[in-house]
N, C-alpha and C. Protein backbone atom coordinates (compact mmCIF):
# COMPACT_ATOMS: atom_id res chain seq x y z
N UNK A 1 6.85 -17.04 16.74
CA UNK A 1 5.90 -16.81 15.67
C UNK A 1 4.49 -16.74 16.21
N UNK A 2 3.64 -15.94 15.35
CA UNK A 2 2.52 -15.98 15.89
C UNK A 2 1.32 -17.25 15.96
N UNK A 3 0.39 -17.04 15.40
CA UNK A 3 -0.73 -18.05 15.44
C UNK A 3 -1.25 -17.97 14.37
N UNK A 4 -0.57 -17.47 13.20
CA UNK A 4 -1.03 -17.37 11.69
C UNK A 4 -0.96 -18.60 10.87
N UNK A 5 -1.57 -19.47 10.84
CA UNK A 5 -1.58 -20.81 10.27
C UNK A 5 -0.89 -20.80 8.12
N UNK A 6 -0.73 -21.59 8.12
CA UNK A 6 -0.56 -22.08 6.57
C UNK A 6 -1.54 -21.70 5.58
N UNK A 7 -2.57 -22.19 6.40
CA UNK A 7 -4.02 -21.84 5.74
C UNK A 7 -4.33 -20.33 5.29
N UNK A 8 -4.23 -20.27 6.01
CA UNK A 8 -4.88 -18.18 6.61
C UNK A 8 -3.98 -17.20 5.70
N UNK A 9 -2.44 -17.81 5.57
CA UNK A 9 -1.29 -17.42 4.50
C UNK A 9 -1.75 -17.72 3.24
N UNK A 10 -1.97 -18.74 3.14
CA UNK A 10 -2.97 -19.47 1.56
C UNK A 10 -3.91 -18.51 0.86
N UNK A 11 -4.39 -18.33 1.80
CA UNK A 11 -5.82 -17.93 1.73
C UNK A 11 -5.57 -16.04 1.39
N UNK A 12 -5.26 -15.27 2.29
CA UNK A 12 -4.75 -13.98 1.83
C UNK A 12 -3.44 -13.74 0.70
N UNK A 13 -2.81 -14.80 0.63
CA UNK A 13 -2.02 -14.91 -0.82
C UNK A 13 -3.07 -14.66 -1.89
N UNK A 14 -3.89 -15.79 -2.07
CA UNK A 14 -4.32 -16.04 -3.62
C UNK A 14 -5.14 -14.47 -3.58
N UNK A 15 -6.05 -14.09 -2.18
CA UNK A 15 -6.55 -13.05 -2.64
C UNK A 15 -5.69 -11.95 -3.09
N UNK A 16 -4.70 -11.58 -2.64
CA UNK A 16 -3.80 -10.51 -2.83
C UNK A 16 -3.10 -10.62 -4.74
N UNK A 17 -2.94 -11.57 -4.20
CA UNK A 17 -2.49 -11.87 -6.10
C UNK A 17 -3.55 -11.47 -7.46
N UNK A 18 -4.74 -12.29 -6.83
CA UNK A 18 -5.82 -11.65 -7.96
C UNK A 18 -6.19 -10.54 -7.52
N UNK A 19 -5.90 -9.36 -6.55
CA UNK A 19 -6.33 -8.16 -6.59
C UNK A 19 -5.61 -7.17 -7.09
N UNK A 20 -4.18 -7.85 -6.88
CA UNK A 20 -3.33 -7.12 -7.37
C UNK A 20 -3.34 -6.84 -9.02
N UNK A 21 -3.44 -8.47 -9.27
CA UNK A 21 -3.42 -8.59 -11.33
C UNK A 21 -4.89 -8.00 -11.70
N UNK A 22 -6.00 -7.47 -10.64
CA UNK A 22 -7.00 -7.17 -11.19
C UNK A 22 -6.85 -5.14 -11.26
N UNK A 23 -6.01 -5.04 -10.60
CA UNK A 23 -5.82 -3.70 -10.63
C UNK A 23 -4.49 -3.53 -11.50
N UNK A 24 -3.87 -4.27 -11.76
CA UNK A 24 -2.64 -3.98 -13.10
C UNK A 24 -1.19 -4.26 -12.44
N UNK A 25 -1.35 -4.65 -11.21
CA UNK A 25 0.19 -4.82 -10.34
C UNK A 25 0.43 -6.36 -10.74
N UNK A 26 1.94 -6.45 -9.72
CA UNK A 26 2.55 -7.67 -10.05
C UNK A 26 2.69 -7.80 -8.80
N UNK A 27 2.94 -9.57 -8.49
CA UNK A 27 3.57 -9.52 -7.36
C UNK A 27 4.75 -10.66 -7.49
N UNK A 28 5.56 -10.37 -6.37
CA UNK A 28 6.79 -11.13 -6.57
C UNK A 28 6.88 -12.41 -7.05
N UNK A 29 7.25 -12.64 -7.91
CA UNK A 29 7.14 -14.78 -8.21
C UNK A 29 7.93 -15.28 -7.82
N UNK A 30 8.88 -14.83 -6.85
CA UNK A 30 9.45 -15.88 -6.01
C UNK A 30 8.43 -16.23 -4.96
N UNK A 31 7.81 -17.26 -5.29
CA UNK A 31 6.52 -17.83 -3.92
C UNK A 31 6.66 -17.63 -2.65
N UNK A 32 7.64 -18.42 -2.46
CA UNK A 32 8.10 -18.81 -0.93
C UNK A 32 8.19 -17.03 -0.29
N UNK A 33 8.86 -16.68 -0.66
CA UNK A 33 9.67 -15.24 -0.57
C UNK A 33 8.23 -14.10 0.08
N UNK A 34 7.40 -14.25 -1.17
CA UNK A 34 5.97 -13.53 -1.35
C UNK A 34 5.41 -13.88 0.23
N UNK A 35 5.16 -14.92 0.13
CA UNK A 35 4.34 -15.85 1.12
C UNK A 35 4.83 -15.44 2.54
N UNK A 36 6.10 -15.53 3.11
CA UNK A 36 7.11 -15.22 4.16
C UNK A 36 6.65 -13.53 4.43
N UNK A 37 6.65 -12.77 3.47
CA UNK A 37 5.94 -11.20 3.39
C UNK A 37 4.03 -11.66 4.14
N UNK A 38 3.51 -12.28 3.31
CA UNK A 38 1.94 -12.05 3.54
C UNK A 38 2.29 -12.79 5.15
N UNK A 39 2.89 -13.52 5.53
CA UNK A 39 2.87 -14.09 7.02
C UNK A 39 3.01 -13.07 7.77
N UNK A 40 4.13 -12.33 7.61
CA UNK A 40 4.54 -10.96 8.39
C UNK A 40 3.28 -9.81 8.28
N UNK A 41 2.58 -9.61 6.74
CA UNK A 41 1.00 -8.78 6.81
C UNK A 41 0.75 -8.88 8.29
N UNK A 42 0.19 -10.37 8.55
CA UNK A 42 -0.66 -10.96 8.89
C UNK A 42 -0.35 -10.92 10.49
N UNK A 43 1.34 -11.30 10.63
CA UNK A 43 1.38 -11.27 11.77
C UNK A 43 1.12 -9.79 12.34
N UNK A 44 1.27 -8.44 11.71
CA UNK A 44 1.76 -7.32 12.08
C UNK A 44 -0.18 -6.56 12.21
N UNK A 45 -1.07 -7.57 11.68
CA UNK A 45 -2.08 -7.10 11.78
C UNK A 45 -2.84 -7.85 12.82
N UNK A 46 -2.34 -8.93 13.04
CA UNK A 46 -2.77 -9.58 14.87
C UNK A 46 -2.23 -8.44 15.91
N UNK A 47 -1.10 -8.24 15.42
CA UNK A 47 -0.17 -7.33 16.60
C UNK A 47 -1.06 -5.61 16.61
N UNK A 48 -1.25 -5.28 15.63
CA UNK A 48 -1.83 -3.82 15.98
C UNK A 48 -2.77 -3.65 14.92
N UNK A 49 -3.71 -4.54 14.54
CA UNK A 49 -4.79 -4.54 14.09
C UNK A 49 -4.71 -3.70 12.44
N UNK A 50 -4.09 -3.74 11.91
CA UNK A 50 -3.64 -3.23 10.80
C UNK A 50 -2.35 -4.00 10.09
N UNK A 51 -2.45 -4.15 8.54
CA UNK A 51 -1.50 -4.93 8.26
C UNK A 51 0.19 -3.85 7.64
N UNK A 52 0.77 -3.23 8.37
CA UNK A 52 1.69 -2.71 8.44
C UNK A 52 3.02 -3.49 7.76
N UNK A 53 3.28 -3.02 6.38
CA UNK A 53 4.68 -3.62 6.05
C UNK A 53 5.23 -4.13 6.93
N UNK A 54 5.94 -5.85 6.92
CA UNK A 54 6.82 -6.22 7.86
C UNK A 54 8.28 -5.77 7.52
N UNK A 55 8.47 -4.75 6.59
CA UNK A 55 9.85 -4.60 6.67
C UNK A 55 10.02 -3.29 7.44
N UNK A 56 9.06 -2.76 8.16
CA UNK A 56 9.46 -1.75 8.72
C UNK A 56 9.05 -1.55 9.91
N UNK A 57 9.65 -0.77 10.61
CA UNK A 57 8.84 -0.36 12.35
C UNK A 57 7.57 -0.21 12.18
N UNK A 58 6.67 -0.59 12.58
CA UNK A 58 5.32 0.10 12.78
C UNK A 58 5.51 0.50 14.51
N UNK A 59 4.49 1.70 14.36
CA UNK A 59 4.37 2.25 15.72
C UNK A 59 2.97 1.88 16.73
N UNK A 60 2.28 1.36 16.32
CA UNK A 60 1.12 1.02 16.76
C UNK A 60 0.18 1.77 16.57
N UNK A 61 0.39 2.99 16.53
CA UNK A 61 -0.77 3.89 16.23
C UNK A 61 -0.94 3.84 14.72
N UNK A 62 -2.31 3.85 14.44
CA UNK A 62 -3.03 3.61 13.48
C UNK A 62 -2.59 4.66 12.15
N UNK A 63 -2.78 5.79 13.01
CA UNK A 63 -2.91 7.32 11.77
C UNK A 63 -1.27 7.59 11.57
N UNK A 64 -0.29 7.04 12.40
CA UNK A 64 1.09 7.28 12.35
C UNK A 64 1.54 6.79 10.95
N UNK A 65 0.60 5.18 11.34
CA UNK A 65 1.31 4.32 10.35
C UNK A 65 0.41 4.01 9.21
N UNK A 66 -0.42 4.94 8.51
CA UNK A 66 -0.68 5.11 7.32
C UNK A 66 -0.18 4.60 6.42
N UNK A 67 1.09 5.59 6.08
CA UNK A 67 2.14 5.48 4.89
C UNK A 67 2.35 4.24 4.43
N UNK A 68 2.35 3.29 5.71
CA UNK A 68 3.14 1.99 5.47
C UNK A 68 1.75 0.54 5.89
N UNK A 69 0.32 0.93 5.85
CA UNK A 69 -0.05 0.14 5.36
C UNK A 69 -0.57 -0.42 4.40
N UNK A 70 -0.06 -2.15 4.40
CA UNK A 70 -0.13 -2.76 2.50
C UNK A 70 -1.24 -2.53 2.22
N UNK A 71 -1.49 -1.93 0.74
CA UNK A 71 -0.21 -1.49 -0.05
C UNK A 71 0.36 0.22 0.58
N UNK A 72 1.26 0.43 0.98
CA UNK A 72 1.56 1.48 1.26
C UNK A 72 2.15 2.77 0.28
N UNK A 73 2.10 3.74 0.67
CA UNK A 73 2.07 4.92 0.24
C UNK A 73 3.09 4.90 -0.91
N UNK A 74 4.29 4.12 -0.69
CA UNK A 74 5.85 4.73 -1.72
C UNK A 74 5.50 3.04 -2.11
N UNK A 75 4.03 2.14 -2.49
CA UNK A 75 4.80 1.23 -3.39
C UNK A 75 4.80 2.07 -4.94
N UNK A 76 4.15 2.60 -5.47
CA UNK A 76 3.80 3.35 -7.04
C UNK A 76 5.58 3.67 -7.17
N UNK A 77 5.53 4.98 -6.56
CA UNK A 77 6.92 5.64 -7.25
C UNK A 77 8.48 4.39 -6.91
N UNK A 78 8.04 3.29 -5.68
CA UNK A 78 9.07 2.43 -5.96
C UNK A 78 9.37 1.60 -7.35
N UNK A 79 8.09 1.23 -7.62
CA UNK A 79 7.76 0.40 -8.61
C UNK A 79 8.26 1.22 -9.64
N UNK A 80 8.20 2.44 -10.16
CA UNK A 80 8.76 3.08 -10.92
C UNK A 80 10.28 3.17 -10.95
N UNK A 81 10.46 3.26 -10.01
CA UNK A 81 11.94 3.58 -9.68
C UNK A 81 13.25 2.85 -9.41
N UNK A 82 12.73 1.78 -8.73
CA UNK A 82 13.73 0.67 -8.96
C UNK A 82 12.91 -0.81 -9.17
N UNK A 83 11.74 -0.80 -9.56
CA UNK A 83 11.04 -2.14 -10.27
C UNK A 83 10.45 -2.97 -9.07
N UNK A 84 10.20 -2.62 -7.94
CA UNK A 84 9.77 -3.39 -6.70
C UNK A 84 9.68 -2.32 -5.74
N UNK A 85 8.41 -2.39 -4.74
CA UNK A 85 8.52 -1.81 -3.54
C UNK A 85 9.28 -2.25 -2.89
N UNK A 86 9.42 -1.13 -1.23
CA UNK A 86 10.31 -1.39 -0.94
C UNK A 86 10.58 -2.79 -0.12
N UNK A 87 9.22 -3.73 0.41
CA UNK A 87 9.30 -4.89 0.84
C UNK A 87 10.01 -5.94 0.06
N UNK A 88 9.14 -5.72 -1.56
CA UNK A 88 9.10 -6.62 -2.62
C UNK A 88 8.12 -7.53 -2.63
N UNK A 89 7.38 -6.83 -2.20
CA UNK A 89 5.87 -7.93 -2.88
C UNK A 89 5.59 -7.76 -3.93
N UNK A 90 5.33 -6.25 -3.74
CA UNK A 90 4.55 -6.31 -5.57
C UNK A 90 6.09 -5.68 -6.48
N UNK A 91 5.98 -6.38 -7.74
CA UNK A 91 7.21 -6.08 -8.77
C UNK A 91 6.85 -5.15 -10.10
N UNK A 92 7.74 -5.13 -10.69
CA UNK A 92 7.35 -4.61 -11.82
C UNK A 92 7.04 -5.39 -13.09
N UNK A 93 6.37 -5.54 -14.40
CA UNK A 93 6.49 -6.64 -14.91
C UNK A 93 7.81 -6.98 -15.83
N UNK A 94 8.95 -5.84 -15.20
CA UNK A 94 10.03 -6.53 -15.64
C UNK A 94 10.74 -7.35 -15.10
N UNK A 95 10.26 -6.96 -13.81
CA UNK A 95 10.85 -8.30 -12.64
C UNK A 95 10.52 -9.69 -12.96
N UNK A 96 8.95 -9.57 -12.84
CA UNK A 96 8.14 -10.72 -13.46
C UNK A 96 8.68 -11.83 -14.34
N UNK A 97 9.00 -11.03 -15.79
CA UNK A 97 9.63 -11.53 -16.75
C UNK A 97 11.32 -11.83 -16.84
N UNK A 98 11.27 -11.47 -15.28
CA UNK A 98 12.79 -12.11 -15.47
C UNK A 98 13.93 -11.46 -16.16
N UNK A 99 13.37 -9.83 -16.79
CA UNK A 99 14.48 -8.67 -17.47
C UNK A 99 15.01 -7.98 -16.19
N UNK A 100 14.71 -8.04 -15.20
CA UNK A 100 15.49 -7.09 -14.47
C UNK A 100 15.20 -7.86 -12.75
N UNK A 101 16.63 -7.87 -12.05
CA UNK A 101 16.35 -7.89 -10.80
C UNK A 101 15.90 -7.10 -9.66
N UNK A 102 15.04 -7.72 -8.65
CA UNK A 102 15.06 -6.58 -7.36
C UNK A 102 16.37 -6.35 -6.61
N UNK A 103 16.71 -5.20 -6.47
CA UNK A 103 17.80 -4.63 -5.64
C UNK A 103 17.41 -3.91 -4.22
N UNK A 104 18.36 -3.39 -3.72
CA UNK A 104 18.06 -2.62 -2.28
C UNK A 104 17.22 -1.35 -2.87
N UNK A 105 16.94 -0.85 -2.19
CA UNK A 105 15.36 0.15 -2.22
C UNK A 105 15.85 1.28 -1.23
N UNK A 106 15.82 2.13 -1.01
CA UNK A 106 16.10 3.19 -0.46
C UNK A 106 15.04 3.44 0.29
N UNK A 107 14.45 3.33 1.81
CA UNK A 107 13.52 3.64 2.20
C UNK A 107 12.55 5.37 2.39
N UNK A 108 12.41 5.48 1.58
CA UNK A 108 11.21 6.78 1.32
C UNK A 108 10.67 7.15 2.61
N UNK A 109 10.51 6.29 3.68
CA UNK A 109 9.18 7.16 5.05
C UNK A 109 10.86 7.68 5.65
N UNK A 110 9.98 9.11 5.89
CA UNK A 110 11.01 9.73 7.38
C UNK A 110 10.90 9.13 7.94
N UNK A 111 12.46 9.64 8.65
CA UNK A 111 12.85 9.23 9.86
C UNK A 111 11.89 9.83 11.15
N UNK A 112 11.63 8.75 11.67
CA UNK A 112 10.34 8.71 13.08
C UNK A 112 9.04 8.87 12.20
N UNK A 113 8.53 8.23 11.24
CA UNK A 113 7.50 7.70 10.96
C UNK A 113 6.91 8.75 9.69
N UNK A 114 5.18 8.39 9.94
CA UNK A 114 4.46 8.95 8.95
C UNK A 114 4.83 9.99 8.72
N UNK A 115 4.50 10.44 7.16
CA UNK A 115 4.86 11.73 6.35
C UNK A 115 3.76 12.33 6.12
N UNK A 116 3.56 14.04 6.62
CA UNK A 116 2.24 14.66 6.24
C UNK A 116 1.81 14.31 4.91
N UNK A 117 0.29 14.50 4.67
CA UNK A 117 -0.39 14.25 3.40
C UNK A 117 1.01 14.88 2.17
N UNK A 118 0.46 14.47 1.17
CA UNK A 118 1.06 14.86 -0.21
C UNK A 118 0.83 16.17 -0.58
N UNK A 119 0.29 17.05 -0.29
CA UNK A 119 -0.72 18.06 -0.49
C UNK A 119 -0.87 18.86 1.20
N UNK A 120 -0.39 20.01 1.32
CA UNK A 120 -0.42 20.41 2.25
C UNK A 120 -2.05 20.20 2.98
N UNK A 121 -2.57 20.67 4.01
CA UNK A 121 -3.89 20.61 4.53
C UNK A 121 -4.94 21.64 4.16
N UNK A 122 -3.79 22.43 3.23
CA UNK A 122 -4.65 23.64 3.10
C UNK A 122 -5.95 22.96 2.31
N UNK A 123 -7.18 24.11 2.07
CA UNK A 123 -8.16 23.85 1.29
C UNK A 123 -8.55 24.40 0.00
N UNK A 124 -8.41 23.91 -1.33
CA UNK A 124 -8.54 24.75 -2.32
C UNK A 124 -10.24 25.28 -2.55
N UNK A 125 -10.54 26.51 -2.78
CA UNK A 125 -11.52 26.99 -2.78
C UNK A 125 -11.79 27.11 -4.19
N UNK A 126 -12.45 26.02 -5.13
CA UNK A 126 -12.99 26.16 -6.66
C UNK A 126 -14.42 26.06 -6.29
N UNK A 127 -14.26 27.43 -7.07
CA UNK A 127 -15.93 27.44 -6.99
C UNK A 127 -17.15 26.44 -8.23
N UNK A 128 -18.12 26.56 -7.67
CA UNK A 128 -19.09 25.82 -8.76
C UNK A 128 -18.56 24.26 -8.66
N UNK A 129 -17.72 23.46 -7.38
CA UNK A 129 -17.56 22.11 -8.17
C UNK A 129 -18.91 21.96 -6.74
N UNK A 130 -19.46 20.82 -7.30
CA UNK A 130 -20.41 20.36 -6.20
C UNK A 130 -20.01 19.42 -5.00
N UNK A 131 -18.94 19.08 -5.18
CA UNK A 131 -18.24 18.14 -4.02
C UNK A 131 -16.76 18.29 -3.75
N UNK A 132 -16.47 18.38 -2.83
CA UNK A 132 -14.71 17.44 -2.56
C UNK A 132 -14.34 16.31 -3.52
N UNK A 133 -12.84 16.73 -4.00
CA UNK A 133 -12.29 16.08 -5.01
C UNK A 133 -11.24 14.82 -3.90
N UNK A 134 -11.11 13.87 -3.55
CA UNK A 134 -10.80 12.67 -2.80
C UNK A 134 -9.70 12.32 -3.84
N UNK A 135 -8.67 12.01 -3.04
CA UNK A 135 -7.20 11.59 -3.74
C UNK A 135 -6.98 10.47 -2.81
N UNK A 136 -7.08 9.01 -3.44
CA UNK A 136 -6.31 8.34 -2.66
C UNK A 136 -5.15 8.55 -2.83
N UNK A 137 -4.26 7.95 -1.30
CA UNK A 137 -2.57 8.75 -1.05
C UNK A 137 -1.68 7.43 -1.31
N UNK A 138 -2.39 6.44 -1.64
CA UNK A 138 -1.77 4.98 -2.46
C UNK A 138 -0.99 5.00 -3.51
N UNK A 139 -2.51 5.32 -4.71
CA UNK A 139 -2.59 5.02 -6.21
C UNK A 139 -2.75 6.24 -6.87
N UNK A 140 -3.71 7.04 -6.29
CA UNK A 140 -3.56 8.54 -7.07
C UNK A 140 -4.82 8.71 -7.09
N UNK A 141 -5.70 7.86 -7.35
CA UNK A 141 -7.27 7.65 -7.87
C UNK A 141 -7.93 8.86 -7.41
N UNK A 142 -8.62 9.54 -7.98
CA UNK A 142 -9.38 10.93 -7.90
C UNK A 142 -10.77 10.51 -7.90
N UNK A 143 -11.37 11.01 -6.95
CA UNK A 143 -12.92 10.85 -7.25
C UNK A 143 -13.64 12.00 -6.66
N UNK A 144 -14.73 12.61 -6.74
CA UNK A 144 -15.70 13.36 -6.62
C UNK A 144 -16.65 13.13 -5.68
N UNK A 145 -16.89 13.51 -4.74
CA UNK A 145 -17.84 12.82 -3.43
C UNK A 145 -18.01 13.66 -2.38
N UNK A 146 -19.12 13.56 -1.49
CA UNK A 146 -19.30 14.35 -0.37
C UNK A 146 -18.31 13.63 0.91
N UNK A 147 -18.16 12.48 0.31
CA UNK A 147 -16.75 11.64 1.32
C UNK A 147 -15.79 10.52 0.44
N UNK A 148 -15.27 10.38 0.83
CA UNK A 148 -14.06 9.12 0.33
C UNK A 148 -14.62 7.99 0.02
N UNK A 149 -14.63 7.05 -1.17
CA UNK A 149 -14.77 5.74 -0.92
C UNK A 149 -14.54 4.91 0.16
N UNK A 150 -15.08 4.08 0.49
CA UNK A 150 -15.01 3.21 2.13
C UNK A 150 -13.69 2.19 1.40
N UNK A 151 -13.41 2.14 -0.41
CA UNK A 151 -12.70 1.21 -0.52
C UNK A 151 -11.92 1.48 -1.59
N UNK A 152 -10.77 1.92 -1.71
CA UNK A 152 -10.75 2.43 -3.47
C UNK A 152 -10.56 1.63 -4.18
N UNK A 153 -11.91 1.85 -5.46
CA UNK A 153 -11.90 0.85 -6.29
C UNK A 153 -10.50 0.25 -7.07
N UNK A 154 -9.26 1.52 -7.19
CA UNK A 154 -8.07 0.89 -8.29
C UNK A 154 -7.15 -0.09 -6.86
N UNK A 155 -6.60 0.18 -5.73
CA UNK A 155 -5.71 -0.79 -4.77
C UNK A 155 -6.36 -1.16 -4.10
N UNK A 156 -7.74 -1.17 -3.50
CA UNK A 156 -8.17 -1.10 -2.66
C UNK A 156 -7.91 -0.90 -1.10
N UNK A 157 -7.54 0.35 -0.87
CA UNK A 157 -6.89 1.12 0.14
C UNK A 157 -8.68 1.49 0.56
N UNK A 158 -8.13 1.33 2.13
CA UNK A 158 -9.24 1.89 2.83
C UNK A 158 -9.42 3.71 3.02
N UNK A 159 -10.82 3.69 3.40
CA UNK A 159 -10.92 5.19 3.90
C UNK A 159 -10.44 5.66 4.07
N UNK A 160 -9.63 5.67 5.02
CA UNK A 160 -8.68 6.56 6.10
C UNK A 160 -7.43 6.77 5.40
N UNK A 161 -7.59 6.20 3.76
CA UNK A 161 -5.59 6.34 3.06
C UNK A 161 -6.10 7.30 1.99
N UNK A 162 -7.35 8.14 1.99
CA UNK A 162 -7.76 9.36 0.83
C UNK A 162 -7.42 10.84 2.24
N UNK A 163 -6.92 11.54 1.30
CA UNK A 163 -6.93 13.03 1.69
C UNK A 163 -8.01 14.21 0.20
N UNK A 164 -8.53 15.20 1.11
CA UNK A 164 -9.19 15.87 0.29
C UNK A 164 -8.14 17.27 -0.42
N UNK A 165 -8.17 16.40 -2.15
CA UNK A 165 -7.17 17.18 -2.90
C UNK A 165 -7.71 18.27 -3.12
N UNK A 166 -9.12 18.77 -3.70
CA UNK A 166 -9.80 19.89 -3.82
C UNK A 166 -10.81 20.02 -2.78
């Protein structure tokens, strides 16, 4: 194990929880379970400086492993789809409430890693808008800007997880 203390787990729990319920997510209420996940964040972001789902390979490279850092790319349509991403941190609030269990999850990233943007690279040419239209590749969040939010306000996904939709 690494050098990730009790504390440091504590401590990025409670934040993750109220960021999550402040943006409309759930996260798992099995504690222990949750907690055992944020250790693995934590360890996987000592290891390659990014907190890379512990349920999956990360490759070390940064831009590879996009898709899959928390919150990563396929938690939305998991959460839709079978009521939990595919780790199971964050749930659905039917999980929550105890109407429905988490099951196995079908892992969404190709095989050998990151998946091109959502949106080919092409560039849509609308005229008259005054800026680039910014899609985070998380949550969906659309914004208008000469660049990306440094933070998106709905998951708070960094910079580097927006592609330019228009």
């Amino acid at each position: 194990m690494s050098g990730v203390t009790g504390e440091r787990v504590a401590e990025v729990w409670a934040r993750l929880v109220k960021e999550a319920r402040d943006a409309g997510y759930s996260v798992n209420p099995d504690d222990q379970f949750a907690r055992e996940l944020v250790q693995g964040l934590l360890e996987n972001e000592a290891r390659y400086g990014y907190p890379a789902c512990p349920c999956r390979l990360a490759s070390g490279d940064r831009n590879s492993d996009l898709d899959v850092i928390c919150p990563c790319d396929y938690r939305d349509v998991d959460l839709n789809d079978y009521g939990s991403c595919y780790c199971a941190l964050y749930v659905s609030p039917e999980v929550v409430r105890g109407e429905k269990r988490v099951g196995a999850i079908p892992d969404r990233r190709p095989v050998g890693g990151s998946v091109a943007p959502s949106r080919g690279t092409e560039r849509l040419d609308i005229k008259g808008l005054p800026f680039p239209v910014w899609r985070c590749r998380v949550c969906g969040y659309l914004c208008a800007r000469p660049e990306p939010p440094l933070v998106c306000p709905v998951c708070k996904a960094g910079k580097e997880r927006f592609e330019q939709f228009i």
